[in-house]
N, C-alpha and C. Protein backbone atom coordinates (compact mmCIF):
# COMPACT_ATOMS: atom_id res chain seq x y z
N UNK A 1 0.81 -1.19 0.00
CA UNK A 1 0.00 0.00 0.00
C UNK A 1 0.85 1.25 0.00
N UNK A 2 1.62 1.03 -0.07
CA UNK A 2 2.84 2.24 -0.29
C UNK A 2 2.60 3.61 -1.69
N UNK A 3 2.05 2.99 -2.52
CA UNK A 3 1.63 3.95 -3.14
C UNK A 3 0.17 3.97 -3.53
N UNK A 4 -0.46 3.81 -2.59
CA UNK A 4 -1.61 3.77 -3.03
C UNK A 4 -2.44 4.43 -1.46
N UNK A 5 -3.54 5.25 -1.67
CA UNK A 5 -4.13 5.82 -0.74
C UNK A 5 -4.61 4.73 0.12
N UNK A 6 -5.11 5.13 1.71
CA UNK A 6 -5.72 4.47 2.54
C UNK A 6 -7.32 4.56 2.38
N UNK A 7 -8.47 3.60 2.53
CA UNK A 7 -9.86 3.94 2.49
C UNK A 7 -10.06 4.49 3.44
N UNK A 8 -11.32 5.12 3.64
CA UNK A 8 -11.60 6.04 4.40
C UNK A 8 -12.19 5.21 5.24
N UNK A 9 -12.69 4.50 5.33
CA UNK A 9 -13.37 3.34 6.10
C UNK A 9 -12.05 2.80 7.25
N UNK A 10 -10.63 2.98 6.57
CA UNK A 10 -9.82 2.33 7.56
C UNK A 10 -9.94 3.16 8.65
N UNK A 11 -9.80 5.01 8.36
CA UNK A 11 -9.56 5.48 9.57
C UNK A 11 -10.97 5.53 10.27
N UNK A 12 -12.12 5.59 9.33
CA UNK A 12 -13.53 5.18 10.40
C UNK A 12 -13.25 3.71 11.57
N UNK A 13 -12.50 2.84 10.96
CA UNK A 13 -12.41 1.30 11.89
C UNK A 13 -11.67 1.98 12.89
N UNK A 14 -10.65 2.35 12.78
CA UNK A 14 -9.62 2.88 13.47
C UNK A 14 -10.05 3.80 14.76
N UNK A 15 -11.16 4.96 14.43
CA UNK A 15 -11.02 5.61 14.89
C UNK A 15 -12.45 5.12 16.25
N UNK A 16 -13.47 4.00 15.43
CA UNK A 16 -14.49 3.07 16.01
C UNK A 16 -13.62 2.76 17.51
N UNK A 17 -12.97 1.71 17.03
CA UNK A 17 -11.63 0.98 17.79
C UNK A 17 -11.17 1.99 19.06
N UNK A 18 -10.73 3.15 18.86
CA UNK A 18 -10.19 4.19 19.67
C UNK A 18 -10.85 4.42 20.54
N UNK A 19 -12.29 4.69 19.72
CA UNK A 19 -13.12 5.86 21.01
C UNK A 19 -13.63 4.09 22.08
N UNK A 20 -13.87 2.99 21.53
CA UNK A 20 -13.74 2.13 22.53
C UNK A 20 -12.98 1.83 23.26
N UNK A 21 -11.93 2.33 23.09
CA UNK A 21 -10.31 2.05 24.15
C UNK A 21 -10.39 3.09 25.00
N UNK A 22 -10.67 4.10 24.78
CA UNK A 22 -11.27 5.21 25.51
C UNK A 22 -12.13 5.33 26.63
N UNK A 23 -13.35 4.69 26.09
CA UNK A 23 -14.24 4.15 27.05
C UNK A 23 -13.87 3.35 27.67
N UNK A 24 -12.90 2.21 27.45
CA UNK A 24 -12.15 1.09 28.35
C UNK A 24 -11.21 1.72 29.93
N UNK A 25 -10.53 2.75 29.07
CA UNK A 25 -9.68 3.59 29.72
C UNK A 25 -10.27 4.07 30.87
N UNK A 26 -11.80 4.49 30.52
CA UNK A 26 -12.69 5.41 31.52
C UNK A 26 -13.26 4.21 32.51
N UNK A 27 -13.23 3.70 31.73
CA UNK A 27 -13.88 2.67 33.22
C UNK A 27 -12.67 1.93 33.93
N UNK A 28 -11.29 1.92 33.60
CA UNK A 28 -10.53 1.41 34.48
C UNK A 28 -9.83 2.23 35.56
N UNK A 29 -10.16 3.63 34.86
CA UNK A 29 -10.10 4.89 35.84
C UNK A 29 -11.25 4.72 36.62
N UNK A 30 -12.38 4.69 36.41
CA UNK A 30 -13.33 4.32 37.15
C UNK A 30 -13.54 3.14 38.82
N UNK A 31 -12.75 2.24 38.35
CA UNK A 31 -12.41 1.07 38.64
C UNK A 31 -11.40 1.18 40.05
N UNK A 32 -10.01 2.09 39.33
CA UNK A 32 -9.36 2.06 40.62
C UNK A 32 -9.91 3.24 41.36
N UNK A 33 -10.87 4.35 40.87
CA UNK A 33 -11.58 5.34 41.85
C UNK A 33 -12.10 4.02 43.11
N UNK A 34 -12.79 3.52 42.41
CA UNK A 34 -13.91 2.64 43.27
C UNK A 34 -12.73 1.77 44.43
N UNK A 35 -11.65 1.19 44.09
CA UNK A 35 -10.60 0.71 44.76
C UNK A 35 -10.89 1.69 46.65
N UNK A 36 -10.69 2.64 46.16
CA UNK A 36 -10.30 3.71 47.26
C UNK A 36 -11.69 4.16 47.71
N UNK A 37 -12.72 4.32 47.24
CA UNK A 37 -14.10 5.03 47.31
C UNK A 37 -14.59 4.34 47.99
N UNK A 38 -15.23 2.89 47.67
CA UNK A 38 -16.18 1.89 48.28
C UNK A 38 -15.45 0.67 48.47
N UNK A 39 -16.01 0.01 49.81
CA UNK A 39 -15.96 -1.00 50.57
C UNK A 39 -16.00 -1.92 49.54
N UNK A 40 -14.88 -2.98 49.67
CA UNK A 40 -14.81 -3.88 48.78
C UNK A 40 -14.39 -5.36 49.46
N UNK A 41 -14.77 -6.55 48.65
CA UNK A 41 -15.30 -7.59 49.71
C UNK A 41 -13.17 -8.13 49.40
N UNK A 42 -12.85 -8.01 48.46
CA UNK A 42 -11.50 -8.36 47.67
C UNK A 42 -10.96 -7.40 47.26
N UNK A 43 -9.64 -6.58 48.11
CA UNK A 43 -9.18 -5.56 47.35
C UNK A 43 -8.06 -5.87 46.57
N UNK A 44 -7.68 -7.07 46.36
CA UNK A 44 -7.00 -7.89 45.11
C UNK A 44 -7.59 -8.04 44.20
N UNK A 45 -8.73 -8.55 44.30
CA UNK A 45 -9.86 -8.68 43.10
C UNK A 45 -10.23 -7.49 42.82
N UNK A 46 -10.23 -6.60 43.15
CA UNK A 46 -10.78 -5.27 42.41
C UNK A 46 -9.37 -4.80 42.01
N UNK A 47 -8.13 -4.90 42.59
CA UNK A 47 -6.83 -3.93 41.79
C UNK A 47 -6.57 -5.17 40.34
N UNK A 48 -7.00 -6.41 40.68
CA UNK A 48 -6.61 -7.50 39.22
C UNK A 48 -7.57 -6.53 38.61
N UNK A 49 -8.87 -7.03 38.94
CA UNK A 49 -9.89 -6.26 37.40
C UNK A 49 -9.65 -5.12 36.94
N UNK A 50 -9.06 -3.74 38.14
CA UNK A 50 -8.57 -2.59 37.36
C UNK A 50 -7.58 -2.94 36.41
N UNK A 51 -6.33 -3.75 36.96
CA UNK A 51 -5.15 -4.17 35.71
C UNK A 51 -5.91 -4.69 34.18
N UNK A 52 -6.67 -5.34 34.78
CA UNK A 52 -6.61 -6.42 33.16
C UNK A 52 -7.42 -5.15 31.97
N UNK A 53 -8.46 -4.47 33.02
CA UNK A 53 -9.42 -3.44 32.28
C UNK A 53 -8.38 -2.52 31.71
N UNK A 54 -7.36 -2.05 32.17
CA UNK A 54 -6.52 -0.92 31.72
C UNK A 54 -5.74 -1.68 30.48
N UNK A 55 -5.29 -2.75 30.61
CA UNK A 55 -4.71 -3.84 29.78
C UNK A 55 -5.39 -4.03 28.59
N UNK A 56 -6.92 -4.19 28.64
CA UNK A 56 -7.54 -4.16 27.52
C UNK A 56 -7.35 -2.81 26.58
N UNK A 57 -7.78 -1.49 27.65
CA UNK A 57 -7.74 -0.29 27.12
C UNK A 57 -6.31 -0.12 26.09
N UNK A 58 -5.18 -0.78 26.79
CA UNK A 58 -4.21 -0.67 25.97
C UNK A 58 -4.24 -1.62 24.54
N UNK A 59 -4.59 -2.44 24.68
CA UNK A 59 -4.42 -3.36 23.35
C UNK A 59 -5.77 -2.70 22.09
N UNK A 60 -6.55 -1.79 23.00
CA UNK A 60 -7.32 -1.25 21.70
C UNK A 60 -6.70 -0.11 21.69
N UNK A 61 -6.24 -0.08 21.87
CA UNK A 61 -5.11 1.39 21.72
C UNK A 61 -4.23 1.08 20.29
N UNK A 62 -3.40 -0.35 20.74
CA UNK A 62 -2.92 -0.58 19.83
C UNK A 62 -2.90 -1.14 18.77
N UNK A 63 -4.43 -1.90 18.60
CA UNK A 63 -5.19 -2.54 18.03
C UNK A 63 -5.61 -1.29 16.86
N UNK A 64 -6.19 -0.15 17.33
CA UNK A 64 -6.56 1.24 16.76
C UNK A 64 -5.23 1.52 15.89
N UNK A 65 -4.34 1.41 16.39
CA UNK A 65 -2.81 2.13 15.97
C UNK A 65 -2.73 1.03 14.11
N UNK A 66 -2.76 -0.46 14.66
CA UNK A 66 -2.46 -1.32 13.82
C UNK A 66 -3.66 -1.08 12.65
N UNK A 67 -4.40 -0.87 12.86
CA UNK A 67 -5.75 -0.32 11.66
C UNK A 67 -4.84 0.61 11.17
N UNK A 68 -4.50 1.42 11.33
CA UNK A 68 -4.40 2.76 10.41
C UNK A 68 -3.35 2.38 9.81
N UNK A 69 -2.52 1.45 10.33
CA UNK A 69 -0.95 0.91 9.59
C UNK A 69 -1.47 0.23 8.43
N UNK A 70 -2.62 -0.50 8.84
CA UNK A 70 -3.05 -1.54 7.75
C UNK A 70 -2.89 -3.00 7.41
N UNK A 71 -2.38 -3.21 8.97
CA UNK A 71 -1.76 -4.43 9.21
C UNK A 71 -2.58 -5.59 8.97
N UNK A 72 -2.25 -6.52 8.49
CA UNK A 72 -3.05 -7.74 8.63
C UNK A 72 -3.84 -8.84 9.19
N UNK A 73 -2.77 -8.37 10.24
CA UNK A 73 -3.44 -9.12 11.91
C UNK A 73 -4.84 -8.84 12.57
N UNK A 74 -5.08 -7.27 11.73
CA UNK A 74 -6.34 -6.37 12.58
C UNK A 74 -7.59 -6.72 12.40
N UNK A 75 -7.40 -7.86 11.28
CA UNK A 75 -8.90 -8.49 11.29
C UNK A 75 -9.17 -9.38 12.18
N UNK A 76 -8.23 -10.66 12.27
CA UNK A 76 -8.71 -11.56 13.41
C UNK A 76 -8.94 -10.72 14.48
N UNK A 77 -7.99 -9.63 14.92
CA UNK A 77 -8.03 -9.11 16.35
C UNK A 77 -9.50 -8.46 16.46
N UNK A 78 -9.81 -7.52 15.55
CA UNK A 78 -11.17 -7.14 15.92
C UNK A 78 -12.43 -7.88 15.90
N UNK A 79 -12.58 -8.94 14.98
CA UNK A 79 -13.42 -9.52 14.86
C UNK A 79 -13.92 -10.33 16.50
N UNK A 80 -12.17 -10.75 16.96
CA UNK A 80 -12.47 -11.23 18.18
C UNK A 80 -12.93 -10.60 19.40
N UNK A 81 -12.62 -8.88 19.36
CA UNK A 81 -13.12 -8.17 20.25
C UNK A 81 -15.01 -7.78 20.04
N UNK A 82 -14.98 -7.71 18.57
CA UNK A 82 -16.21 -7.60 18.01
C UNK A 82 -17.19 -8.91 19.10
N UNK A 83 -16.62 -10.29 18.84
CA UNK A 83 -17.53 -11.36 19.19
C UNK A 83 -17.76 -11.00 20.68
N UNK A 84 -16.62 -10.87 21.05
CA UNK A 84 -16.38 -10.66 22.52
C UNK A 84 -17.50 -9.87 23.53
N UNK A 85 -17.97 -8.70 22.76
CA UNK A 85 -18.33 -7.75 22.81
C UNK A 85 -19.72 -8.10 22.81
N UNK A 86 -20.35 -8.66 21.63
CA UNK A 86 -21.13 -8.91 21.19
C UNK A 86 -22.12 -9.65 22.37
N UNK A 87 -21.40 -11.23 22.88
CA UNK A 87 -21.61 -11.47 23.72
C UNK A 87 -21.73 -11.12 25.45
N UNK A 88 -21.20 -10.12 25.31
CA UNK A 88 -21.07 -9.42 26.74
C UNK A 88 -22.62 -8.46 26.63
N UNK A 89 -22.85 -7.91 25.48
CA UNK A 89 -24.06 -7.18 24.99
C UNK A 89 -25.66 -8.14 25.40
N UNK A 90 -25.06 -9.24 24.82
CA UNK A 90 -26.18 -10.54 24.66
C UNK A 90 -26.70 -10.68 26.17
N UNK A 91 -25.70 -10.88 27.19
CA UNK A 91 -25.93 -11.32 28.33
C UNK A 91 -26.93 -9.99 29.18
N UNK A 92 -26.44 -8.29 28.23
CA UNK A 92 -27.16 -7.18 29.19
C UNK A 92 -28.17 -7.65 27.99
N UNK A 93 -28.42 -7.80 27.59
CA UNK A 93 -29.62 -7.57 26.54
C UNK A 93 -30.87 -8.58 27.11
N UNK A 94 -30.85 -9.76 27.86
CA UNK A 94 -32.05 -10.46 28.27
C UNK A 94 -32.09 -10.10 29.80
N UNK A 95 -31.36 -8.88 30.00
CA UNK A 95 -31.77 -8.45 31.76
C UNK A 95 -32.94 -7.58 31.35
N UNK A 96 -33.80 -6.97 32.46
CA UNK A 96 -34.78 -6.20 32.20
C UNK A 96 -34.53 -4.46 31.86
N UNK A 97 -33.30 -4.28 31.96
CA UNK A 97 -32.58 -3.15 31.59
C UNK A 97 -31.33 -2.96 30.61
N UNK A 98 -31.95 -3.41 29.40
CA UNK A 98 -30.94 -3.61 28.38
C UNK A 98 -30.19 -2.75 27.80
N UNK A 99 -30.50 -0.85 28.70
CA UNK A 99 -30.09 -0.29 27.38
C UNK A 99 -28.36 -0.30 27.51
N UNK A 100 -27.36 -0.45 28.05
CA UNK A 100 -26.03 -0.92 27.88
C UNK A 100 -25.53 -2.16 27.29
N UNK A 101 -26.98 -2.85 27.14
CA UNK A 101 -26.68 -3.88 26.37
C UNK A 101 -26.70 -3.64 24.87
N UNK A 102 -27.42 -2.59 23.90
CA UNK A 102 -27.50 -1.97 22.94
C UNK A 102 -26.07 -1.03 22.79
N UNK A 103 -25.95 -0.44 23.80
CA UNK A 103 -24.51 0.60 23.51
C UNK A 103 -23.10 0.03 23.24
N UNK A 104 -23.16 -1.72 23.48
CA UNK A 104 -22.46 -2.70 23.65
C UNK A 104 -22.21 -2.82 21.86
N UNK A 105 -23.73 -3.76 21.92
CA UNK A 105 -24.22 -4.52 20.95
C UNK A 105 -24.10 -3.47 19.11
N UNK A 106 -24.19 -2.15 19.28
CA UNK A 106 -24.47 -1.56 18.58
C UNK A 106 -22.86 -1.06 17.45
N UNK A 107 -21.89 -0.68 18.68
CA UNK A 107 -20.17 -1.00 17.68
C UNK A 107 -19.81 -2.15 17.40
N UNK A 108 -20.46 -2.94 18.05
CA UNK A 108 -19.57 -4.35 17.50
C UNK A 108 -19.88 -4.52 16.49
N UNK A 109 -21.24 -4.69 15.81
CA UNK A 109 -21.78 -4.65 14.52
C UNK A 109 -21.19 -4.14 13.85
N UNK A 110 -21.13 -2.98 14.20
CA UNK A 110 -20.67 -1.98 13.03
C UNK A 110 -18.56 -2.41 12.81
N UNK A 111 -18.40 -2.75 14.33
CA UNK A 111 -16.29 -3.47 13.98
C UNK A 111 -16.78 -4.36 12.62
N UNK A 112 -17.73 -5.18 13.03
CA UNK A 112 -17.70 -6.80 12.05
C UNK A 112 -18.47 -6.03 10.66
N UNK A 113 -19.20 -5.05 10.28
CA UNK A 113 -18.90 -5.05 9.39
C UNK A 113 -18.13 -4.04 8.68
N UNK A 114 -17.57 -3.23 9.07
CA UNK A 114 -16.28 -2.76 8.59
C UNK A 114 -15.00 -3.38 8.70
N UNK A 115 -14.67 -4.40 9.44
CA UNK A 115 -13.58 -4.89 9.23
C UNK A 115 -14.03 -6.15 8.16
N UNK A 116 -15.09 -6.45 7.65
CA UNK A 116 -15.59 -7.61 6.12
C UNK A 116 -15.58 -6.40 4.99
N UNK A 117 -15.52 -4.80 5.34
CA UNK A 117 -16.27 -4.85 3.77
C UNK A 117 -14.65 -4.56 2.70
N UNK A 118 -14.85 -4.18 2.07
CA UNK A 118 -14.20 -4.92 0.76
C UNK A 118 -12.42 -3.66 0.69
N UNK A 119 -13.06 -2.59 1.14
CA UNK A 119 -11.91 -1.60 1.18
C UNK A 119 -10.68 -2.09 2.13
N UNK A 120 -11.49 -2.36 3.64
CA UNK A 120 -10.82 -3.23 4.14
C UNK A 120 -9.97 -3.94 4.19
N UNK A 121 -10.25 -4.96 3.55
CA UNK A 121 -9.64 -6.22 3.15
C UNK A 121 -8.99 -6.17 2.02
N UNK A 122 -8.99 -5.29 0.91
CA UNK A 122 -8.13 -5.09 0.25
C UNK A 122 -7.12 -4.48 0.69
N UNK A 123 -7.23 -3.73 1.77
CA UNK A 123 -6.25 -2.78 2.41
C UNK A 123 -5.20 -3.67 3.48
N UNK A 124 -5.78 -4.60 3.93
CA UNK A 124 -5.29 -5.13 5.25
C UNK A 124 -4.44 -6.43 4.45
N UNK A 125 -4.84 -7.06 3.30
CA UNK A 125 -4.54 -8.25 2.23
C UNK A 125 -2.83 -8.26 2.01
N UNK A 126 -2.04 -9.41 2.72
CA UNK A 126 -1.26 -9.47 2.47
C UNK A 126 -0.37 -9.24 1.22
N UNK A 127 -1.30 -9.69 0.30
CA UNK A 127 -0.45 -9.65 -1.53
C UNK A 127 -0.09 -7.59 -1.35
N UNK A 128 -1.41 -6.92 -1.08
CA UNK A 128 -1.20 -5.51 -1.16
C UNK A 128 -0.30 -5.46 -0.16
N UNK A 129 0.97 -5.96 0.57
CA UNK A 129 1.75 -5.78 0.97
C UNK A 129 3.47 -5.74 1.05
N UNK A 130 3.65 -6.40 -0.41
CA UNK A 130 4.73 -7.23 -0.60
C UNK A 130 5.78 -6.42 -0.27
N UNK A 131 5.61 -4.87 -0.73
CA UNK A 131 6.89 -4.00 -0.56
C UNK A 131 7.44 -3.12 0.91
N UNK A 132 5.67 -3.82 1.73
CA UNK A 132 6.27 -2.70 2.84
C UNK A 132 6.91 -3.48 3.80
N UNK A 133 7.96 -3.72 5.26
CA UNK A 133 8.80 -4.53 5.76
C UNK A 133 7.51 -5.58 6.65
N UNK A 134 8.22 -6.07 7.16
CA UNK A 134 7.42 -7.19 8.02
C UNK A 134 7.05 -6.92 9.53
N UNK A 135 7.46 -5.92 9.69
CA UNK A 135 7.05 -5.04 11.22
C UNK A 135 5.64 -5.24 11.30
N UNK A 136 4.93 -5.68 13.11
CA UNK A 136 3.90 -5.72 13.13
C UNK A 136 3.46 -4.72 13.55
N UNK A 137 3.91 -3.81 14.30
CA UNK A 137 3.45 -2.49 14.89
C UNK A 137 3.93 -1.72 14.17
């Protein structure tokens, strides 16, 4: 892809990807507030879940970063956060207060189908790669 423009759709995935790492970010800030704020039954178990939550925030960070490179890898990776997601949506979605289950449910759709449609995948397609180095980040 070296001489050839990026779709605009990549930096839409990209930028999808971000503002969810964002929101990840906010709730692991959230997370260690609560550490210090409220009575907690495990204050190991709440500093692990802040780690792993901030941990996530980072890998869509860099997950976001690897979209805009155009890397190849960024399909399995999102698709799997997509499913991931999806299902975490599924589970708020048959409580009697679903609407976080929609705010869930509603980017993932939209990861899975921007990371299938065709700009995409021509963009991310190894062959469209032959000249640039083998760096994954």
């Amino acid at each position: 892809m070296s001489g050839t423009r990026k779709p605009a759709l990549l930096y839409v995935l990209s930028a999808l990807i971000l503002l969810e790492g964002v929101a990840v970010a906010i709730a692991a800030i959230y997370l260690v507030v609560e550490i210090f704020a409220a009575p907690t039954a495990s204050v190991a178990t709440a500093i692990a879940l802040a780690v792993v939550v901030a941990i996530a925030a980072v890998a869509l960070g860099l997950l976001a970063r690897g979209v805009l490179r155009a890397r190849p890898w960024i399909r399995g990776a999102t698709v799997c956060i997509a499913v991931l997601q999806l299902l975490v949506a599924y589970s708020i979605l048959i409580t009697k207060e679903p609407t976080l289950g929609w705010v869930l449910a509603v980017p993932a759709v939209a990861l899975l189908v921007l990371v299938f449609s065709s700009p995409i995948t021509r963009a991310t397609a190894r062959e469209a790669r032959d000249n640039e180095d083998e760096r994954t980040f």
